[in-house]
C-alpha atoms as a PDB file:
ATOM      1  CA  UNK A   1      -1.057  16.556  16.128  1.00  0.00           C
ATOM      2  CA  UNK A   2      -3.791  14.966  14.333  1.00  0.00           C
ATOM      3  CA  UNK A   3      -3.949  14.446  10.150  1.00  0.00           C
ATOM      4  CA  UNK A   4      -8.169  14.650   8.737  1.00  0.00           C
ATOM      5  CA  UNK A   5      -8.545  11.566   6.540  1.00  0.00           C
ATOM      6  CA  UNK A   6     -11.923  12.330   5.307  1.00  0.00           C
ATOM      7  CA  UNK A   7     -15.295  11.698   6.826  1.00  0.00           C
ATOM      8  CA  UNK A   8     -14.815  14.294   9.734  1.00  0.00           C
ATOM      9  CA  UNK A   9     -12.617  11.817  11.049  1.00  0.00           C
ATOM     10  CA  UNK A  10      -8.751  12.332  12.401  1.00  0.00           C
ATOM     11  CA  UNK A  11      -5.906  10.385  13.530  1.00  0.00           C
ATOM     12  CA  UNK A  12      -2.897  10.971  15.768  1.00  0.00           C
ATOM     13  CA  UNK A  13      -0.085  11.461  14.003  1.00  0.00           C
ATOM     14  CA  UNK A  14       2.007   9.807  16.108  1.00  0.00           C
ATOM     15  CA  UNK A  15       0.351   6.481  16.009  1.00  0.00           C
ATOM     16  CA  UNK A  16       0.884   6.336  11.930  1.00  0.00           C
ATOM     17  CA  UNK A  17       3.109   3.319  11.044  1.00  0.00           C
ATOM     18  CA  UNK A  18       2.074   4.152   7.404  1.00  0.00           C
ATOM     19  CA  UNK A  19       0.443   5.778   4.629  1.00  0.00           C
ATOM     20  CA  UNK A  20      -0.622   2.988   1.690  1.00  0.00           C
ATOM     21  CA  UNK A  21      -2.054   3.047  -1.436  1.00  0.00           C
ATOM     22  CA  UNK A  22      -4.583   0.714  -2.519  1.00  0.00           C
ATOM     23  CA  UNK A  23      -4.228   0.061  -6.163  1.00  0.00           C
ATOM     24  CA  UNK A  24      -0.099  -0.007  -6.400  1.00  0.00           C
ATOM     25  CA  UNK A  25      -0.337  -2.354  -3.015  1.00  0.00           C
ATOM     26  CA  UNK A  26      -3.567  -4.490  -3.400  1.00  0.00           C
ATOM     27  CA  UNK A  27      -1.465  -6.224  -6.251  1.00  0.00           C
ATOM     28  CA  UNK A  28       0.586  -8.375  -3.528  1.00  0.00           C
ATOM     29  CA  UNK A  29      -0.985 -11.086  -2.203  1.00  0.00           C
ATOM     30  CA  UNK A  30       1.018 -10.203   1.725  1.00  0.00           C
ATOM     31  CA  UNK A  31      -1.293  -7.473   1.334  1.00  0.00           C
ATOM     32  CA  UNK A  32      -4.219  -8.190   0.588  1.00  0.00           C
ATOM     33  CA  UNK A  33      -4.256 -11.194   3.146  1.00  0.00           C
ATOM     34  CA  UNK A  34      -2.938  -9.078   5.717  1.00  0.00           C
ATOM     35  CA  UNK A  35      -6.306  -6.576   4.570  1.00  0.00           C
ATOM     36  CA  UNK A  36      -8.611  -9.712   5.147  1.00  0.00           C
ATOM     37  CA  UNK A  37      -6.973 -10.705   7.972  1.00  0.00           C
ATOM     38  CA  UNK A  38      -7.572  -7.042   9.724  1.00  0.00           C
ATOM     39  CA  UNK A  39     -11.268  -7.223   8.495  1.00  0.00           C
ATOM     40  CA  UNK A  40     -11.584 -10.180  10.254  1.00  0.00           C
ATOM     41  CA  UNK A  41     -10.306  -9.086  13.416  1.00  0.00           C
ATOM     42  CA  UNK A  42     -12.345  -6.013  13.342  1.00  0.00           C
ATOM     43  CA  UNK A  43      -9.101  -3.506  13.245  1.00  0.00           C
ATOM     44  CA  UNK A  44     -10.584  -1.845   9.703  1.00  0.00           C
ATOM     45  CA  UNK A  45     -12.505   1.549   9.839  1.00  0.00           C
ATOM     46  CA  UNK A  46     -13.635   2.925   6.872  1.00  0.00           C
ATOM     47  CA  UNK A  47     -14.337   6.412   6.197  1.00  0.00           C
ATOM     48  CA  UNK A  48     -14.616   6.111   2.691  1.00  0.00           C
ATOM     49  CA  UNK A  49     -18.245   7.342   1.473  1.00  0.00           C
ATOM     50  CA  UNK A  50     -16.705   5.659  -2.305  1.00  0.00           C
ATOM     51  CA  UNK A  51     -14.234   3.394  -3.097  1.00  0.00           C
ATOM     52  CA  UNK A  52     -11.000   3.618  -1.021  1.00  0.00           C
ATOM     53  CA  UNK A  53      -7.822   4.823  -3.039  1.00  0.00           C
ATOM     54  CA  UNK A  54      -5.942   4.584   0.559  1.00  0.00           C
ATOM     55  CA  UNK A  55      -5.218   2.532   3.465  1.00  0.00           C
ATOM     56  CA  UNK A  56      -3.539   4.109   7.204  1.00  0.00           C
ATOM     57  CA  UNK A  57      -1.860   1.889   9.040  1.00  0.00           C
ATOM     58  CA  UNK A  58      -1.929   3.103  12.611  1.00  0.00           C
ATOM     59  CA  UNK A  59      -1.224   1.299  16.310  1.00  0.00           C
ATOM     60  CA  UNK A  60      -2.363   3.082  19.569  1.00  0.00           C
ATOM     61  CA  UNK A  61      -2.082   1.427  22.646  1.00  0.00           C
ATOM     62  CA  UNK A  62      -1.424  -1.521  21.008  1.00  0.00           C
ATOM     63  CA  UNK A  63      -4.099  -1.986  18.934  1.00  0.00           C
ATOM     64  CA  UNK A  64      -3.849  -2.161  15.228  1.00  0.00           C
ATOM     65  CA  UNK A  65      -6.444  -0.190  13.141  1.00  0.00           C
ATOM     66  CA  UNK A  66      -6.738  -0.094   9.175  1.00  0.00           C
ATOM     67  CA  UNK A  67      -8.419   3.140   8.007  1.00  0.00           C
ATOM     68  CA  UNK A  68      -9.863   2.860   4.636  1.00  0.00           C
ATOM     69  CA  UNK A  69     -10.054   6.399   3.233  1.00  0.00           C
ATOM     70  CA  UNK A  70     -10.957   8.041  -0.018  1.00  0.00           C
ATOM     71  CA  UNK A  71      -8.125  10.431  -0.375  1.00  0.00           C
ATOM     72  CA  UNK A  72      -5.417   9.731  -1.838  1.00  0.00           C
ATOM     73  CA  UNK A  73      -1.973   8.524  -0.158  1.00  0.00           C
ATOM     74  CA  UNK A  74      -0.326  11.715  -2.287  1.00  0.00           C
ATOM     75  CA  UNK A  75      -2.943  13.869  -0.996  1.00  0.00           C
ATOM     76  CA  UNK A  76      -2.259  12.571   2.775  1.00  0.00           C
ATOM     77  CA  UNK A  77       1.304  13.050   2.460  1.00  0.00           C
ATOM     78  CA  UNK A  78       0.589  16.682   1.512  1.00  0.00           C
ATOM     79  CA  UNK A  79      -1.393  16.934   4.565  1.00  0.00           C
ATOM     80  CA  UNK A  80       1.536  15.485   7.037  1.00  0.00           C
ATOM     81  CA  UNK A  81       4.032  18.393   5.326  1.00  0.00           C
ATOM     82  CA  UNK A  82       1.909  20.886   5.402  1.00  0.00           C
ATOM     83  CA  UNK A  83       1.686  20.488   9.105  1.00  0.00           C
ATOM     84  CA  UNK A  84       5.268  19.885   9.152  1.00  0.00           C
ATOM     85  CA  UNK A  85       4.800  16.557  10.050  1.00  0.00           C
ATOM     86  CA  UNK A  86       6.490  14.209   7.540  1.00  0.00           C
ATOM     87  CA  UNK A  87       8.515  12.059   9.853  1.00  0.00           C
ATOM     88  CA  UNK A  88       7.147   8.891   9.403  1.00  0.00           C
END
């Protein structure tokens, strides 16, 4: 199954590790230098056409990605149990 983050763009469910919000986690440092680290590495995507409210942490094969989305985390978490999906 596949959750719609925004910007006609989807992920696998089964690769989330989690669902974050920006403004209640920004306020660690941990995060935020694990957020510049990722940018760095190129593992961020953002589908965000405005400022991000939410981060998806999701690992596929391996590989680490960051999506940066403009939906909410409450609004994502709607998504996953509408679908019947919340088992994260």
């Amino acid at each position: 199954m596949y959750l719609p983050i925004g910007g006609d763009m989807a992920v696998r469910t089964s690769s989330i590790i989690g669902i974050f919000d920006l403004d209640n986690t920004t306020i660690s440092r941990h995060t935020r230098k694990f957020l510049e680290l990722a940018e760095r590495e190129g593992q961020v995507v953002s589908v965000a056409e405005d400022l991000p409210k939410a981060f998806i942490l999701t690992a596929e094969y391996g590989i680490p990605r960051v999506y940066l989305t403009q939906l909410s985390a409450a609004t994502l978490e709607k998504r996953l149990e509408s679908e019947g999906l919340r088992q994260l």
